[in-house]
C-alpha atoms as a PDB file:
ATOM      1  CA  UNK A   1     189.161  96.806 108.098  1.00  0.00           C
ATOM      2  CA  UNK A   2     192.415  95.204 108.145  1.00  0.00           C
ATOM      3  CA  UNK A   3     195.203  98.119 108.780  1.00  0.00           C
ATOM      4  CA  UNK A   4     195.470 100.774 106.233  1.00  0.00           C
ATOM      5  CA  UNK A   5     198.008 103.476 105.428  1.00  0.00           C
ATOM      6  CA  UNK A   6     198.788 105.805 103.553  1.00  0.00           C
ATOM      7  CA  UNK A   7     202.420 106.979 102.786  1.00  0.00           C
ATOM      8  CA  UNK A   8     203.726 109.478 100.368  1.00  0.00           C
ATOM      9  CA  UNK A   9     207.192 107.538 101.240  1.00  0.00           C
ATOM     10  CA  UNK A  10     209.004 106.721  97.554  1.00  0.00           C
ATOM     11  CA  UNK A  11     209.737 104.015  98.782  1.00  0.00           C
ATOM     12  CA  UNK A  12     205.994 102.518  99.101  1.00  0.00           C
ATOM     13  CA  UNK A  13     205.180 102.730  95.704  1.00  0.00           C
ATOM     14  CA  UNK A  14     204.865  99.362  94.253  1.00  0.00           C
ATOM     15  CA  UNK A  15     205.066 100.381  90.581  1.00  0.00           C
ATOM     16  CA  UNK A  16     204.043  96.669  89.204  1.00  0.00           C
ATOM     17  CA  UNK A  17     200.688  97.263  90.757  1.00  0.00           C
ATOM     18  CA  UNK A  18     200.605 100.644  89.422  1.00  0.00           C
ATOM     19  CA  UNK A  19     201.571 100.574  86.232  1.00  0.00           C
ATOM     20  CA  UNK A  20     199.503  97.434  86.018  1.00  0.00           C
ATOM     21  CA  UNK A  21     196.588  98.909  86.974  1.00  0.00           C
ATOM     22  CA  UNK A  22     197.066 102.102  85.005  1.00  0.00           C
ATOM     23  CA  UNK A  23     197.837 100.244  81.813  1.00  0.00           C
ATOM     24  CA  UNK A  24     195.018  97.695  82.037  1.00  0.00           C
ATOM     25  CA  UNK A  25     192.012  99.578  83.730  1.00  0.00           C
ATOM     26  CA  UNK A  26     192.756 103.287  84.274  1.00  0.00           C
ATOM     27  CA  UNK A  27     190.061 105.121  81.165  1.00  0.00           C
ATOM     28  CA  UNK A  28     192.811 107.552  81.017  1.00  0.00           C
ATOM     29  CA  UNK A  29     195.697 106.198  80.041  1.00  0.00           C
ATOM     30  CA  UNK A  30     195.078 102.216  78.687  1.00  0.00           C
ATOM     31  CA  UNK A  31     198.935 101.178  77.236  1.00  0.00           C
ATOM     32  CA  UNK A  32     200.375 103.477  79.416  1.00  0.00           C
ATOM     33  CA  UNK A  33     204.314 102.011  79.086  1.00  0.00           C
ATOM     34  CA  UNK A  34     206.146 101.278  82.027  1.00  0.00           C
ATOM     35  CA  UNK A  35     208.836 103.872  82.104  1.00  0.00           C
ATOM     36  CA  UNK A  36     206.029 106.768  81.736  1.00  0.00           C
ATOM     37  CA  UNK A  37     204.479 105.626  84.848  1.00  0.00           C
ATOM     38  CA  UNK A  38     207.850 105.273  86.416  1.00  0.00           C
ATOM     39  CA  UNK A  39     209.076 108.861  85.284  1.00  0.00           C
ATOM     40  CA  UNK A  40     205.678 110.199  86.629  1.00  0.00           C
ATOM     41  CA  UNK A  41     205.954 108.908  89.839  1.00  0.00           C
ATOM     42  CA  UNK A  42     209.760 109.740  90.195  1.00  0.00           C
ATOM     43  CA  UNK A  43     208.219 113.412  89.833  1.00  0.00           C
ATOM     44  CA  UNK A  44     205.157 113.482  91.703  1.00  0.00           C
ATOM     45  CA  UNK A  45     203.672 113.689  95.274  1.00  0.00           C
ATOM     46  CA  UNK A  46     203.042 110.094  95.414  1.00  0.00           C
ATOM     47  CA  UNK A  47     200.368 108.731  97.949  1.00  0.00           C
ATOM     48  CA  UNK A  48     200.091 104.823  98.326  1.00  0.00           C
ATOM     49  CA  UNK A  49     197.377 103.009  99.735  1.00  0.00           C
ATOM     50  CA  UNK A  50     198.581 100.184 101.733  1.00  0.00           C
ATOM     51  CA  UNK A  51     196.740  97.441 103.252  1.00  0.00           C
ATOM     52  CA  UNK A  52     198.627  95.397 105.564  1.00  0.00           C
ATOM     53  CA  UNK A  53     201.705  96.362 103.556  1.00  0.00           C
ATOM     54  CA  UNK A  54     200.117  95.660 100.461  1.00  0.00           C
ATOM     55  CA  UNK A  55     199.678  98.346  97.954  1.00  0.00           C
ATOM     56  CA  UNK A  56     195.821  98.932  96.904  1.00  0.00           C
ATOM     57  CA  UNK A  57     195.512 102.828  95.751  1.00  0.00           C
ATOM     58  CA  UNK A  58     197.049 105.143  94.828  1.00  0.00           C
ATOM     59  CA  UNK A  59     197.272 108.587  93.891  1.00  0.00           C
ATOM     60  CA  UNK A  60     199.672 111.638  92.592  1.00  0.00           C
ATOM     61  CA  UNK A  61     200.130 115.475  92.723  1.00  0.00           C
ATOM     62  CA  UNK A  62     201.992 116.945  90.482  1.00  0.00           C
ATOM     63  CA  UNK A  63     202.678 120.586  90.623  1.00  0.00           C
ATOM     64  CA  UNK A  64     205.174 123.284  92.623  1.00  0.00           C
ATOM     65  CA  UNK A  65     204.034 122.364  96.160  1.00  0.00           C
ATOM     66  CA  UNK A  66     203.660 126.327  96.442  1.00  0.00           C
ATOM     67  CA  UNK A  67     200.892 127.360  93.614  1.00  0.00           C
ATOM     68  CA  UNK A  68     199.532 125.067  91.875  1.00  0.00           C
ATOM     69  CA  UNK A  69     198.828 121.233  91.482  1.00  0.00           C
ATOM     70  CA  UNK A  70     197.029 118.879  89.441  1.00  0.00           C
ATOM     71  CA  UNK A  71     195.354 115.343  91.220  1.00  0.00           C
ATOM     72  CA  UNK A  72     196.181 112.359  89.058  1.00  0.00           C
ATOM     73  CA  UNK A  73     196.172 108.829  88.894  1.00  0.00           C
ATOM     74  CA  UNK A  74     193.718 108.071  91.820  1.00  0.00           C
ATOM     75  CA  UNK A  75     192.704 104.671  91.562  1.00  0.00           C
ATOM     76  CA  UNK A  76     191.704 102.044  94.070  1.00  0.00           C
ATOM     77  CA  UNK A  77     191.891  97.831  93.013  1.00  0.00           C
ATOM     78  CA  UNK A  78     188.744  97.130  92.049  1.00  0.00           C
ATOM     79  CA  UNK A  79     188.679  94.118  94.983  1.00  0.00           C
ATOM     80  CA  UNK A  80     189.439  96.704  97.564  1.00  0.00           C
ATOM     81  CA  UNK A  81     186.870  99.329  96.804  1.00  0.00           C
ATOM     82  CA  UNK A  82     183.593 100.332  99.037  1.00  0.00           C
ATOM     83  CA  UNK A  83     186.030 100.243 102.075  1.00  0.00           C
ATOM     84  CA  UNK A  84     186.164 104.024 102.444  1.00  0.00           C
ATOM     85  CA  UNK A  85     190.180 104.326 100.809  1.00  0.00           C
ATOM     86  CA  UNK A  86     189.930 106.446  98.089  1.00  0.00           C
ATOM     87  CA  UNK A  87     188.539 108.387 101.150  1.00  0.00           C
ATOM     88  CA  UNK A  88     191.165 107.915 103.315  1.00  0.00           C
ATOM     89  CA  UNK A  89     193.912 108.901 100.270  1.00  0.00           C
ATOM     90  CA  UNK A  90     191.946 112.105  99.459  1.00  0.00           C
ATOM     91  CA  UNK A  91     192.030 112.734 103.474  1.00  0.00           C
ATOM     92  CA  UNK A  92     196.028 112.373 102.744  1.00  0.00           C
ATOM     93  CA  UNK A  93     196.041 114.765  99.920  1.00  0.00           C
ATOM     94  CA  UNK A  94     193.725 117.267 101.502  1.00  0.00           C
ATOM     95  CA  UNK A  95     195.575 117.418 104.713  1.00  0.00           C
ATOM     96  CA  UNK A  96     199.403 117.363 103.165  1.00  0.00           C
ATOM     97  CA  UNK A  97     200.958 120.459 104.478  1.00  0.00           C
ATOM     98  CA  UNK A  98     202.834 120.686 100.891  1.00  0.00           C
ATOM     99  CA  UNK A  99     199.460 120.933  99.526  1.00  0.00           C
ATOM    100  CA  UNK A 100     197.138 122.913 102.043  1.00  0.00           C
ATOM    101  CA  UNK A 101     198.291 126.077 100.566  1.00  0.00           C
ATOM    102  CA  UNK A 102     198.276 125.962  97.244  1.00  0.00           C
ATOM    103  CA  UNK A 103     195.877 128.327  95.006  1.00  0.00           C
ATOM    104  CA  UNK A 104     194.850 126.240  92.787  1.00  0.00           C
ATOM    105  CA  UNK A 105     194.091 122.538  92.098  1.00  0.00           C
ATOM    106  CA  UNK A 106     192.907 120.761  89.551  1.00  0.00           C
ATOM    107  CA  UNK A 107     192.003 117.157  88.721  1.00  0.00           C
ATOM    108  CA  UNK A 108     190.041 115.449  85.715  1.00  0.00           C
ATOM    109  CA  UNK A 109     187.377 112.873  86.628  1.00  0.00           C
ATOM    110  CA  UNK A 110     184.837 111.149  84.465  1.00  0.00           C
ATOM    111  CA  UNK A 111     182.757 109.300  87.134  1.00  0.00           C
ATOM    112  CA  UNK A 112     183.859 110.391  90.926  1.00  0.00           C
ATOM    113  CA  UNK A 113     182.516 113.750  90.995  1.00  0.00           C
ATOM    114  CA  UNK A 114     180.815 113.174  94.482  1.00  0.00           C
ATOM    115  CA  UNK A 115     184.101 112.164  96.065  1.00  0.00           C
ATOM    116  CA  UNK A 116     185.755 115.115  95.224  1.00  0.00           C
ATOM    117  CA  UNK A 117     183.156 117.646  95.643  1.00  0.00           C
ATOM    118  CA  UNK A 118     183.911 116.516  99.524  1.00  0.00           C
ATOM    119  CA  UNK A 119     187.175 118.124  99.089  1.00  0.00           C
ATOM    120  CA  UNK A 120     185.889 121.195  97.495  1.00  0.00           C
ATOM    121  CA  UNK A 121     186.547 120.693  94.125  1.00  0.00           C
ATOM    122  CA  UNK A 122     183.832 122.389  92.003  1.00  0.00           C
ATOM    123  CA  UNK A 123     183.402 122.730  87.879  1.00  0.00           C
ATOM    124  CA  UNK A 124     185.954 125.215  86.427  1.00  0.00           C
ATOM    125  CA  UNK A 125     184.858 128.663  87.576  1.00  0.00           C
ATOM    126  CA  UNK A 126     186.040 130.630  84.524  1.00  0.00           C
ATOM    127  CA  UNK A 127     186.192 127.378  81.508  1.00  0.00           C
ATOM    128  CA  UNK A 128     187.044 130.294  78.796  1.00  0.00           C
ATOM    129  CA  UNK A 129     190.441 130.832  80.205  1.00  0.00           C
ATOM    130  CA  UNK A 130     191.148 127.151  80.995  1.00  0.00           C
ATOM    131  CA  UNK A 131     193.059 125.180  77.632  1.00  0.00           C
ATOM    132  CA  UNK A 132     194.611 122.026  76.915  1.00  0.00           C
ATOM    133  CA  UNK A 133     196.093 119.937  74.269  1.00  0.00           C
ATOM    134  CA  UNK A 134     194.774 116.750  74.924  1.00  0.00           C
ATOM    135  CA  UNK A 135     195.680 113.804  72.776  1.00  0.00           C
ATOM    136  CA  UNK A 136     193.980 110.708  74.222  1.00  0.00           C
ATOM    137  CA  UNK A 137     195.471 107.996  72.040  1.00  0.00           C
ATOM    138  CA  UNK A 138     199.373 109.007  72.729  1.00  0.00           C
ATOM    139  CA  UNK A 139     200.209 105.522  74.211  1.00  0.00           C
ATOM    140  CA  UNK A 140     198.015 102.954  71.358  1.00  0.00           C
ATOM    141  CA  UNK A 141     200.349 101.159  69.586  1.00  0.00           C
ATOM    142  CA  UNK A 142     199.579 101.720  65.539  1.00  0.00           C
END
C-alpha cells in the first residue's frame, strides 16, 4: 500500500472531497449543503484518511471528549476501499486518548456492522430508553 495516514489535524481535511462524497454517495445525508458539512467538521473530532497526501476517508466524533460521543461520517472512496482503511481510521478513533475514556459511544450504520463489532460496538443494550427525532429528508430540496 502506498503510505497512509491518518490525522485528526484541521488542517487535513479536504472538505471538497468530503462534502462531495457526503452529498453524492453517503445513504445518510444525499444534498447535504456545503456549509453543514463545513460547520460539522469545524465542531468535530475529525479523522482524515490520507494516501500519499491525498484525502480518501474520513471520519468524525462528535461529543464532550469526557462522556459521551457519537461516530459519524465514516466513509472511504469507493476506489480506495478493500485496502484495510476504514480499519486503520477506526484503529485512530479507538486508540484517541480524547476518546479511550468515554462511557458511552454511539454510531448508526446500515451495512458495516462487522467492522464495528471489532471495536466493541454491540446493538443498544437498553433500546426503550434510547430516542431520537430523526427527519431523513431535512436536506431534499422541495
Amino acid at each position: 500500500m502506498d503510505e497512509l495516514r491518518i490525522s485528526t489535524d484541521p488542517a487535513d481535511v479536504d472538505l471538497d472531497v468530503v462534502h462531495g462524497f457526503l452529498r453524492e454517495h453517503a445513504y445518510w445525508c444525499v444534498g447535504i449543503p456545503r456549509e453543514v458539512v463545513e460547520k460539522a467538521v469545524a465542531n468535530s473530532l475529525c479523522f482524515s484518511a490520507l494516501l500519499d497526501g491525498r484525502q480518501v476517508g474520513f471520519a468524525r466524533v462528535i461529543g464532550d471528549r469526557a462522556t459521551f460521543g457519537y461516530l459519524a461520517d465514516v466513509f472511504v472512496l469507493p476506489e480506495f476501499r478493500g485496502r484495510g482503511i476504514s480499519k486503520a481510521l477506526m484503529d485512530a478513533v479507538a486508540a484517541h486518548p480524547e476518546l479511550t475514556g468515554l462511557r458511552r459511544m454511539l454510531l448508526a450504520t446500515r451495512d458495516a456492522h462487522g467492522l464495528y463489532a471489532g471495536y466493541g460496538f454491540t446493538p443498544l443494550s437498553r433500546p426503550e430508553s434510547v430516542m431520537e427525532r430523526y427527519r431523513p429528508d431535512i436536506y431534499r430540496k422541495p
